[in-house]
PDB file of N, CA and C in Angstrom:
ATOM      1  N   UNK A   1      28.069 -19.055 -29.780  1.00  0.00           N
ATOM      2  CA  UNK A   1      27.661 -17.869 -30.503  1.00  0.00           C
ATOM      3  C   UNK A   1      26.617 -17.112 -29.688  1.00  0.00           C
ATOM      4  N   UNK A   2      26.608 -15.832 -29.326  1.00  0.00           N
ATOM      5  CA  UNK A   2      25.584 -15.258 -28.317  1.00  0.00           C
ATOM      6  C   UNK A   2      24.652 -14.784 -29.429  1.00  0.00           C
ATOM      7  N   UNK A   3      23.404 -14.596 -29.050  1.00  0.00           N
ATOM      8  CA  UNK A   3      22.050 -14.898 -29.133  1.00  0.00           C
ATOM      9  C   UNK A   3      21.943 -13.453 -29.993  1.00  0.00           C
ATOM     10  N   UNK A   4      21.214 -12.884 -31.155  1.00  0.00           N
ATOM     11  CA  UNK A   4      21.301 -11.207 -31.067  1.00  0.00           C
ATOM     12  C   UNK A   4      20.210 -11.236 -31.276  1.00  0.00           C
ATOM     13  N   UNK A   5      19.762  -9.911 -31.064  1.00  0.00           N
ATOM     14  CA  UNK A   5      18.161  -9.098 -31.490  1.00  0.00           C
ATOM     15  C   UNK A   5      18.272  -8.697 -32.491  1.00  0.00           C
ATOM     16  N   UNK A   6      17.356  -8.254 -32.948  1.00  0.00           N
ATOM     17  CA  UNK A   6      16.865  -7.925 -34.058  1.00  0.00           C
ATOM     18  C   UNK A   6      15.561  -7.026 -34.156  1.00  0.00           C
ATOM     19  N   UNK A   7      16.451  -6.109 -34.571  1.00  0.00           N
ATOM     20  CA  UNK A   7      15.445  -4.465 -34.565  1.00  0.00           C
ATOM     21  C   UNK A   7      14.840  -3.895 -33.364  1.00  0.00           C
ATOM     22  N   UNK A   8      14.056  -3.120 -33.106  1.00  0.00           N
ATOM     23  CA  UNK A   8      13.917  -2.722 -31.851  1.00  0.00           C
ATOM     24  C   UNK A   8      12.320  -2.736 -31.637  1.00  0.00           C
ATOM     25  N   UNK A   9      11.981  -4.090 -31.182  1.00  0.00           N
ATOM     26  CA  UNK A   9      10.283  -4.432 -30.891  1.00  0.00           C
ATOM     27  C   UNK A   9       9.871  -3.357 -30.024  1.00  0.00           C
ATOM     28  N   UNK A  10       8.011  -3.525 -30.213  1.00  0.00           N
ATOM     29  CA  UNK A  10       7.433  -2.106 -29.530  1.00  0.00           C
ATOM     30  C   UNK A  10       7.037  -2.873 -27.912  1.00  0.00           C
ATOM     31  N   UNK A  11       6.642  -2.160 -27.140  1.00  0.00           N
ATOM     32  CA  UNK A  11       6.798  -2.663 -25.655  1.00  0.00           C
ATOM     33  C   UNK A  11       5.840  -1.769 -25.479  1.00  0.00           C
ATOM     34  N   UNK A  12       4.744  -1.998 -24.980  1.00  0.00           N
ATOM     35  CA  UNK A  12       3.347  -2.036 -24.533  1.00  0.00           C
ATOM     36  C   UNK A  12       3.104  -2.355 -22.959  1.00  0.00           C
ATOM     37  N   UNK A  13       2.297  -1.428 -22.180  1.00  0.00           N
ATOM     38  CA  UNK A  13       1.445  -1.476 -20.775  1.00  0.00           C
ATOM     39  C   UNK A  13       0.349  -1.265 -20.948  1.00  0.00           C
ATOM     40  N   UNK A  14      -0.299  -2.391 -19.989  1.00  0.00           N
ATOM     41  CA  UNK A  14      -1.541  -2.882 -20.098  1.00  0.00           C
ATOM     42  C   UNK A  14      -1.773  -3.461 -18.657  1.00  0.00           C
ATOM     43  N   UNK A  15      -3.483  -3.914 -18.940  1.00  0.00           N
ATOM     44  CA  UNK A  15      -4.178  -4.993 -17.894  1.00  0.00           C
ATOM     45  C   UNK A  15      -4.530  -5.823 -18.413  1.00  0.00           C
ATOM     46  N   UNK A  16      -4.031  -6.914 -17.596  1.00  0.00           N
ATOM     47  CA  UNK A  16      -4.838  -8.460 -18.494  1.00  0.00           C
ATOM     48  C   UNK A  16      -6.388  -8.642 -18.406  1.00  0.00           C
ATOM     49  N   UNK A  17      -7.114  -8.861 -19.010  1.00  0.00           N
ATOM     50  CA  UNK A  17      -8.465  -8.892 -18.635  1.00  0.00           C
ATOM     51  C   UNK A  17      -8.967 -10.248 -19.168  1.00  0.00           C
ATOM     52  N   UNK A  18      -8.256 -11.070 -19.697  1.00  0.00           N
ATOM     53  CA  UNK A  18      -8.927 -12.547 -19.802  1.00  0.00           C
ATOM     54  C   UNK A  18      -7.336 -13.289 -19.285  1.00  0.00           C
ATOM     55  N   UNK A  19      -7.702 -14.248 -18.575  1.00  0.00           N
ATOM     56  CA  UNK A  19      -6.772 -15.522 -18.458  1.00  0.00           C
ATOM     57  C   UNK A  19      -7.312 -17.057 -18.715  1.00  0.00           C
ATOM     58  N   UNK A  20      -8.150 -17.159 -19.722  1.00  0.00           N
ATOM     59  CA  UNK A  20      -8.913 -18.491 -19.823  1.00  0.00           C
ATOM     60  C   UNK A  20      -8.170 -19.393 -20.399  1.00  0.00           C
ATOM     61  N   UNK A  21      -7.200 -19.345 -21.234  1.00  0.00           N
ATOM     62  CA  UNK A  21      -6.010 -19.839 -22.001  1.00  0.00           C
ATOM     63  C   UNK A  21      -5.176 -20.289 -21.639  1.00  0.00           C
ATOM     64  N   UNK A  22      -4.700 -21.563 -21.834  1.00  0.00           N
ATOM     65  CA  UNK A  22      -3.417 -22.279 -20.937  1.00  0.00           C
ATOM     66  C   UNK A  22      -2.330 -21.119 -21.743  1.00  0.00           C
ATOM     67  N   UNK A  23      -1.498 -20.239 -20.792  1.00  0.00           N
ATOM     68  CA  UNK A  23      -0.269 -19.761 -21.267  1.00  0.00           C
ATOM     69  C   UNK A  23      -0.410 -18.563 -22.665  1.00  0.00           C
ATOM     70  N   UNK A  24      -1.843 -17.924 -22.408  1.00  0.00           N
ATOM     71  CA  UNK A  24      -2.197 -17.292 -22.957  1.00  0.00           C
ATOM     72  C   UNK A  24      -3.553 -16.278 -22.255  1.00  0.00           C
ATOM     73  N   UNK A  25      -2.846 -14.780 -22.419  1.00  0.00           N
ATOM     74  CA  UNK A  25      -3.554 -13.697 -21.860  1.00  0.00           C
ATOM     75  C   UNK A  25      -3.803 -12.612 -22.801  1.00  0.00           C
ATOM     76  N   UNK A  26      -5.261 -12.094 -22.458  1.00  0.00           N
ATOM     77  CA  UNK A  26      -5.305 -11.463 -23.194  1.00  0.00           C
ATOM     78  C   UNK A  26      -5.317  -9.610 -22.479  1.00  0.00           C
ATOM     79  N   UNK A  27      -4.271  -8.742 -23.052  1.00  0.00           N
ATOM     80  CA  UNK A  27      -4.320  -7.573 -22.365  1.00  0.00           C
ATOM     81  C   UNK A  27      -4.606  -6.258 -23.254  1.00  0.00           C
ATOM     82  N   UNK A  28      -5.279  -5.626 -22.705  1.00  0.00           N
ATOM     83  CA  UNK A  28      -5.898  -4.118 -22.779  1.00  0.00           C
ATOM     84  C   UNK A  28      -5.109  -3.458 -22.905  1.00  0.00           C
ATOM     85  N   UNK A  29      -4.445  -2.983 -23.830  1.00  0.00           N
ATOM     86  CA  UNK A  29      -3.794  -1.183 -23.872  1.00  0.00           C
ATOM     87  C   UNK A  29      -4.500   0.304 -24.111  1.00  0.00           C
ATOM     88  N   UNK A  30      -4.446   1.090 -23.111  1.00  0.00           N
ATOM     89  CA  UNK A  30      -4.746   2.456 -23.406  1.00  0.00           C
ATOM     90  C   UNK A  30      -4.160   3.164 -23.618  1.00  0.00           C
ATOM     91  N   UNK A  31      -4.800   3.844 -25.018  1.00  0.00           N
ATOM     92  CA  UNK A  31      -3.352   5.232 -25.420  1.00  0.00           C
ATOM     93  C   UNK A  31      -4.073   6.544 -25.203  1.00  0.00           C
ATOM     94  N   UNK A  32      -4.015   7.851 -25.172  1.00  0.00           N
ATOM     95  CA  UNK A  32      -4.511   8.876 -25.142  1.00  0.00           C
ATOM     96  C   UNK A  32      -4.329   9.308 -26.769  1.00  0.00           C
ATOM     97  N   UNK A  33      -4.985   9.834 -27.095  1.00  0.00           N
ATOM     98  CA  UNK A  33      -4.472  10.688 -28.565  1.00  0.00           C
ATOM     99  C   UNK A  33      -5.447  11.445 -28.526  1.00  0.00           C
ATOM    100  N   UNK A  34      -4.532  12.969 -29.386  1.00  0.00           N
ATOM    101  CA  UNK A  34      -5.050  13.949 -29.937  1.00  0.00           C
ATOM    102  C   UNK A  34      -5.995  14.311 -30.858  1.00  0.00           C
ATOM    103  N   UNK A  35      -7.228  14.410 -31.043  1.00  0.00           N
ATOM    104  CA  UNK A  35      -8.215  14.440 -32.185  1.00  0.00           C
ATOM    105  C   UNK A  35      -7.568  15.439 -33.321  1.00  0.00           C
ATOM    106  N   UNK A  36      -6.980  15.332 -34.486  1.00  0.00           N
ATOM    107  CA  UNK A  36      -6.341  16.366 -35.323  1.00  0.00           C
ATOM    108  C   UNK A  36      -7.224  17.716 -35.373  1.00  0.00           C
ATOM    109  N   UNK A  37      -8.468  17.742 -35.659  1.00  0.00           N
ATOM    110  CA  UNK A  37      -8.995  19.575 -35.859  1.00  0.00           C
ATOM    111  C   UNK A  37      -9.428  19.199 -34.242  1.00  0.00           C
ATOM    112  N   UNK A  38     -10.166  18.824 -33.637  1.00  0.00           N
ATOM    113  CA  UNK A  38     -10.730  19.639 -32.160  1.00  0.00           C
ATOM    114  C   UNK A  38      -9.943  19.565 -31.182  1.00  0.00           C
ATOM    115  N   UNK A  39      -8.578  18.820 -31.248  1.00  0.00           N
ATOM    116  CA  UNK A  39      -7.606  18.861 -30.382  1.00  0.00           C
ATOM    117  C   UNK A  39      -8.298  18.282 -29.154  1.00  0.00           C
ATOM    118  N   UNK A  40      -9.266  17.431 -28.582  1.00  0.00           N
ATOM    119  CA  UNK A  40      -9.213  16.834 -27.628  1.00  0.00           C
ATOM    120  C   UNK A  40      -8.874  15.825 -27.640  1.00  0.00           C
ATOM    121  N   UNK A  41      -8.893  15.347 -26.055  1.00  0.00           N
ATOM    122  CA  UNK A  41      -8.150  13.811 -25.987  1.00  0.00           C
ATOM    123  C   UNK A  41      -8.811  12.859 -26.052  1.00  0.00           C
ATOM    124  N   UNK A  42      -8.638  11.880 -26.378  1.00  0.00           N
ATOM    125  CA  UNK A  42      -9.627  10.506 -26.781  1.00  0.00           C
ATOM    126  C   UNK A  42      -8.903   9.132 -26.279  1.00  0.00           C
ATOM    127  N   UNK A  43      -9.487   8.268 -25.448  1.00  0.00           N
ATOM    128  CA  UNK A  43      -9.148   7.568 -24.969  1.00  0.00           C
ATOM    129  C   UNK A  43      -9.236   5.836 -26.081  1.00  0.00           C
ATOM    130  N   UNK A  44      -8.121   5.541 -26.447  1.00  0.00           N
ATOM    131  CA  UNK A  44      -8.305   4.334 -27.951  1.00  0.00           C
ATOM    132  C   UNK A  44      -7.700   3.084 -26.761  1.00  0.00           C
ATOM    133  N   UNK A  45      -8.442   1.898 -27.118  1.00  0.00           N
ATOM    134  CA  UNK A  45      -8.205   0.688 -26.391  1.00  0.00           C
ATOM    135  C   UNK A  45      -7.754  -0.355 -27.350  1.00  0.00           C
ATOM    136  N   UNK A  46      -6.250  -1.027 -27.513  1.00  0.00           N
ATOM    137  CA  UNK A  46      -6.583  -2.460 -28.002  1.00  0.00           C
ATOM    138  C   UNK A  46      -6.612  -3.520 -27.314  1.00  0.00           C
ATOM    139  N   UNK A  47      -6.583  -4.518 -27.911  1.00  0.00           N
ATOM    140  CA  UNK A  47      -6.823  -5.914 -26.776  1.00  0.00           C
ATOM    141  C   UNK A  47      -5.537  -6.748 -27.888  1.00  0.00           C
ATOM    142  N   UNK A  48      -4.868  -7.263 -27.218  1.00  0.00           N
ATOM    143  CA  UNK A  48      -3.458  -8.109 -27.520  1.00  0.00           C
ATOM    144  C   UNK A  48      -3.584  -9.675 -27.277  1.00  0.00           C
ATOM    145  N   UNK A  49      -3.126 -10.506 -27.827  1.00  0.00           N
ATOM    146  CA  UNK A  49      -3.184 -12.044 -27.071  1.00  0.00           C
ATOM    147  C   UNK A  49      -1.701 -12.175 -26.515  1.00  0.00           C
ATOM    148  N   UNK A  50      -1.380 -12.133 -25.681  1.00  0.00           N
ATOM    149  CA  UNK A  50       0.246 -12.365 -25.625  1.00  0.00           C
ATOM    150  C   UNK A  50       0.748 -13.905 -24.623  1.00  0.00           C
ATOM    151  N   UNK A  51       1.561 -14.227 -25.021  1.00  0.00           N
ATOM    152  CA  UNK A  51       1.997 -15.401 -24.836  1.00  0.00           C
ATOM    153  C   UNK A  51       2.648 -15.169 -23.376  1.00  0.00           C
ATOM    154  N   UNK A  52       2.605 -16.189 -22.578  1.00  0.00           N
ATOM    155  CA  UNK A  52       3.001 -15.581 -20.533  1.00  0.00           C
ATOM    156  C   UNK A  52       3.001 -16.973 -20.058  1.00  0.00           C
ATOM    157  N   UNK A  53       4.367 -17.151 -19.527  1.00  0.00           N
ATOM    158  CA  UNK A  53       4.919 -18.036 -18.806  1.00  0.00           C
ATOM    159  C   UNK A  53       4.784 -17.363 -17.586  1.00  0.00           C
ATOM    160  N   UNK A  54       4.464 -16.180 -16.984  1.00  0.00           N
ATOM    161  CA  UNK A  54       4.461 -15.805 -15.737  1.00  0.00           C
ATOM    162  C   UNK A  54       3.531 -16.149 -14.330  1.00  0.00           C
ATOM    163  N   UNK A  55       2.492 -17.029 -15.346  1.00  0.00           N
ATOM    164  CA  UNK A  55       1.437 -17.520 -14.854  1.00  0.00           C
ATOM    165  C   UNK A  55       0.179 -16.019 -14.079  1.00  0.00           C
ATOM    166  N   UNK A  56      -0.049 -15.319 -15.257  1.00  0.00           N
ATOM    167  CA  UNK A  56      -0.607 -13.686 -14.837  1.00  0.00           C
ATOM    168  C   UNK A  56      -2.446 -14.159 -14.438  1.00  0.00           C
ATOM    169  N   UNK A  57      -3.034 -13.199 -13.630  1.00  0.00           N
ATOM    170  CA  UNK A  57      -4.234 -13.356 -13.391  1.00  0.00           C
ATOM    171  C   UNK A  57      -5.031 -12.430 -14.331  1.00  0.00           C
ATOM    172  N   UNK A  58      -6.190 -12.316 -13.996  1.00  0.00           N
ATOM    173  CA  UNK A  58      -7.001 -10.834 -14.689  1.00  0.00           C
ATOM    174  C   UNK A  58      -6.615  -9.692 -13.398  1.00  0.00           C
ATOM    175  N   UNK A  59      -6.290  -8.573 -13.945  1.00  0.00           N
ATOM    176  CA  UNK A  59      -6.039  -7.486 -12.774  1.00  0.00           C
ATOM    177  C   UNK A  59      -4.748  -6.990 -12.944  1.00  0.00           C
ATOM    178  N   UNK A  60      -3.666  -8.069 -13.181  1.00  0.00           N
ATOM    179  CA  UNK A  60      -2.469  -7.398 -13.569  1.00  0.00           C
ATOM    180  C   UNK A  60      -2.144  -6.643 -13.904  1.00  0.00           C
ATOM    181  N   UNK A  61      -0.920  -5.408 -14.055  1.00  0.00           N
ATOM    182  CA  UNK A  61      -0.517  -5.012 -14.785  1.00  0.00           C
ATOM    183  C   UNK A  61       0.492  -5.589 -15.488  1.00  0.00           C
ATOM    184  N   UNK A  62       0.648  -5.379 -16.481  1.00  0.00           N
ATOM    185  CA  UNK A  62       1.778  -6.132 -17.214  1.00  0.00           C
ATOM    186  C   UNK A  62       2.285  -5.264 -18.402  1.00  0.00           C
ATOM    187  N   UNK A  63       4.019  -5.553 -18.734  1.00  0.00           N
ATOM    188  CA  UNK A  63       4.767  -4.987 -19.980  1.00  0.00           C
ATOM    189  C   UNK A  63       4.483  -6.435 -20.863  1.00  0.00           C
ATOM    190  N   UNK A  64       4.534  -5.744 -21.818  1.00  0.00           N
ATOM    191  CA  UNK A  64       3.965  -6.953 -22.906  1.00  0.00           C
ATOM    192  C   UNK A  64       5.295  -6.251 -24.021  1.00  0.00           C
ATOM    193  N   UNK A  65       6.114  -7.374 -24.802  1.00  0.00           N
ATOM    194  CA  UNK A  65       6.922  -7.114 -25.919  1.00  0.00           C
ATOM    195  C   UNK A  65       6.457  -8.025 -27.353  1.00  0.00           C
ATOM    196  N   UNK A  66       6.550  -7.527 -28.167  1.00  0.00           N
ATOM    197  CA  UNK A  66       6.077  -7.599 -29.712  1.00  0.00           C
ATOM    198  C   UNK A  66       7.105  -8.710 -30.276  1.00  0.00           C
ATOM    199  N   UNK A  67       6.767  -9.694 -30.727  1.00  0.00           N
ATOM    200  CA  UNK A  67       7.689 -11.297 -30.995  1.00  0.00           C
ATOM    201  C   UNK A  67       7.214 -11.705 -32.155  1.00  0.00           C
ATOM    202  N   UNK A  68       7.802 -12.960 -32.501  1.00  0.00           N
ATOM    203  CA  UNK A  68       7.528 -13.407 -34.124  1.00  0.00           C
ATOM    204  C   UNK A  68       5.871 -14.063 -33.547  1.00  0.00           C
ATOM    205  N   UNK A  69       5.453 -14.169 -34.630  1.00  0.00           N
ATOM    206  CA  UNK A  69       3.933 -14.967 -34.233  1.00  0.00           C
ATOM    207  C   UNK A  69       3.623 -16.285 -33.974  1.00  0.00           C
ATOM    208  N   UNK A  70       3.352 -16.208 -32.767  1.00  0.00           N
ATOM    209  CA  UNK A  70       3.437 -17.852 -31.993  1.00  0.00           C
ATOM    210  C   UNK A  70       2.490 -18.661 -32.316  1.00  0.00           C
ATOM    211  N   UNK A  71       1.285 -17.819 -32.674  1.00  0.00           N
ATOM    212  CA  UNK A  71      -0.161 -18.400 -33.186  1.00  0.00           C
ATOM    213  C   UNK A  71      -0.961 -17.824 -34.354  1.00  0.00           C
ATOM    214  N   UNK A  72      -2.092 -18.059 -34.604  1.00  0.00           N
ATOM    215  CA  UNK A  72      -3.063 -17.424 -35.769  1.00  0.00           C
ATOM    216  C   UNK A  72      -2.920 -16.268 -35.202  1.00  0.00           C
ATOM    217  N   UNK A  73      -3.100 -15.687 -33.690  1.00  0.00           N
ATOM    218  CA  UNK A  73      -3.363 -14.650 -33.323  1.00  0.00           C
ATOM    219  C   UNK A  73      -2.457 -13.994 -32.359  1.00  0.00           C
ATOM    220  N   UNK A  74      -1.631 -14.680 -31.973  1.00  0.00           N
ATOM    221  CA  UNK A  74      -0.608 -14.205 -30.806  1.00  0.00           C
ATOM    222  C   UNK A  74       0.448 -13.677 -31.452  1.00  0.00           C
ATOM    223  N   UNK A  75       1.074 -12.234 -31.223  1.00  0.00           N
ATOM    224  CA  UNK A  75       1.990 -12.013 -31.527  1.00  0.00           C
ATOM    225  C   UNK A  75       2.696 -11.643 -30.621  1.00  0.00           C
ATOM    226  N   UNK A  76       2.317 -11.167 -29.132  1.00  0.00           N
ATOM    227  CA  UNK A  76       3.152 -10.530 -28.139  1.00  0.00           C
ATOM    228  C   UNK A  76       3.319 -11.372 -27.311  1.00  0.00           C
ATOM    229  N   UNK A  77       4.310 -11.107 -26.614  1.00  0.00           N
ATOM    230  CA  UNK A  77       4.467 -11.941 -25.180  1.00  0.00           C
ATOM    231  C   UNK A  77       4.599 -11.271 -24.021  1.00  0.00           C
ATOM    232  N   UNK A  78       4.414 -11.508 -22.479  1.00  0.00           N
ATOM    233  CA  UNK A  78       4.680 -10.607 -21.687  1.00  0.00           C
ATOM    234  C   UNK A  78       6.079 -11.159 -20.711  1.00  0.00           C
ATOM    235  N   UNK A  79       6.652  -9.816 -21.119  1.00  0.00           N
ATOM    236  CA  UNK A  79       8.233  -9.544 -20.779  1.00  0.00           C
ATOM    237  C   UNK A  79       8.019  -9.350 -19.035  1.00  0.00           C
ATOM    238  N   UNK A  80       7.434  -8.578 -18.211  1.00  0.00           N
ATOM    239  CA  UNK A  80       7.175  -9.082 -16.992  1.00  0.00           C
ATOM    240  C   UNK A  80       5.693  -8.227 -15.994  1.00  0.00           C
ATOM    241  N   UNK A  81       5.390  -8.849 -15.095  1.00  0.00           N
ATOM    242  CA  UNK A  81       4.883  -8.232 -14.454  1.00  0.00           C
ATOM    243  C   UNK A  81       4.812  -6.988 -13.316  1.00  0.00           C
ATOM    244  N   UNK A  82       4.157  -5.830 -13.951  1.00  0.00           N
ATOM    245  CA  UNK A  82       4.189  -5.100 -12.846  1.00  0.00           C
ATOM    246  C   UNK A  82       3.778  -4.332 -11.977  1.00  0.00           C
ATOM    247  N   UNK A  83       2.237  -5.160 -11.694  1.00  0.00           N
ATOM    248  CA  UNK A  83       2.002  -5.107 -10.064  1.00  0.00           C
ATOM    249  C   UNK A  83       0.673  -6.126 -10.435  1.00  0.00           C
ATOM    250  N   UNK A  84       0.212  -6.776  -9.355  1.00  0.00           N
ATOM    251  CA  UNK A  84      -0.165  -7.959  -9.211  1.00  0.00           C
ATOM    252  C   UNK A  84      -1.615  -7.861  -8.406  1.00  0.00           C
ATOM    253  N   UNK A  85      -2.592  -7.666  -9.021  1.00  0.00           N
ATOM    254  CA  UNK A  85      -3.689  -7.787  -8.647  1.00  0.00           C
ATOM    255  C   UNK A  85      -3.948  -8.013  -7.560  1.00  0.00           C
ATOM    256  N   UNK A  86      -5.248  -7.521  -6.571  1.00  0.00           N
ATOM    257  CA  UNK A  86      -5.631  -7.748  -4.923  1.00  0.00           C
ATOM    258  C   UNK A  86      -6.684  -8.721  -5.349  1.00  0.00           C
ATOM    259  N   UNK A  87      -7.151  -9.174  -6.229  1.00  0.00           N
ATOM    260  CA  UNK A  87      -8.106 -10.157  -6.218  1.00  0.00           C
ATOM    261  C   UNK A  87      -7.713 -11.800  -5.352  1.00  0.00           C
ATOM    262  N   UNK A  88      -8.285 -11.955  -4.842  1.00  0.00           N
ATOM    263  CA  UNK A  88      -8.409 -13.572  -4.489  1.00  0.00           C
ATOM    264  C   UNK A  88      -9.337 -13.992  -3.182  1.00  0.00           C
TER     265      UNK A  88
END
C-alpha cells in the first residue's frame, strides 16, 4: 500500500541557532509584515524546535516542514539543508 499525505503542511526557512539537543534544533524564522494603519515593514521572529536527522550545526540554513508532534514541544522537522555554515 503506498504511503499518502495528508493535507498540505507549512514549510518554513530559517537558521538554526541552538544545536544542544541530541537530534533536536532549534531554528529562527523571519517574516517581514505590513503594519495595518502605518504600512511599514516590521521584522517578526519565531524560534521552532524541529526534529533533524541531518546532523545540522548553528549557522545553517535550513527548510523545516510542519509534522505530527514528536514531543511536548517539537512539532517540525527539517526536510533538508540549505547551505551549511563556515564555522569550524
Amino acid at each position: 500500500m503506498a504511503t499518502q499525505r495528508r493535507g498540505n503542511p507549512k514549510v518554513r526557512q530559517g537558521v538554526v541557532v541552538g544545536d544542544k539537543m541530541q537530534k533536536t534544533v532549534v531554528v529562527e524564522v523571519q517574516t517581514k509584515i505590513q503594519h495595518p494603519q502605518y504600512k511599514k515593514f516590521i521584522r517578526r521572529r519565531n524560534r521552532f524546535k524541529a526534529h533533524d536527522e541531518h546532523g545540522c550545526r548553528t549557522g545553517d540554513k535550513v527548510e523545516i516542514v510542519e509534522t505530527r508532534p514528536l514531543s511536548k514541544t517539537k512539532r517540525w522537522r527539517v526536510r533538508k539543508v540549505l547551505e551549511r555554515s563556515m564555522e569550524d
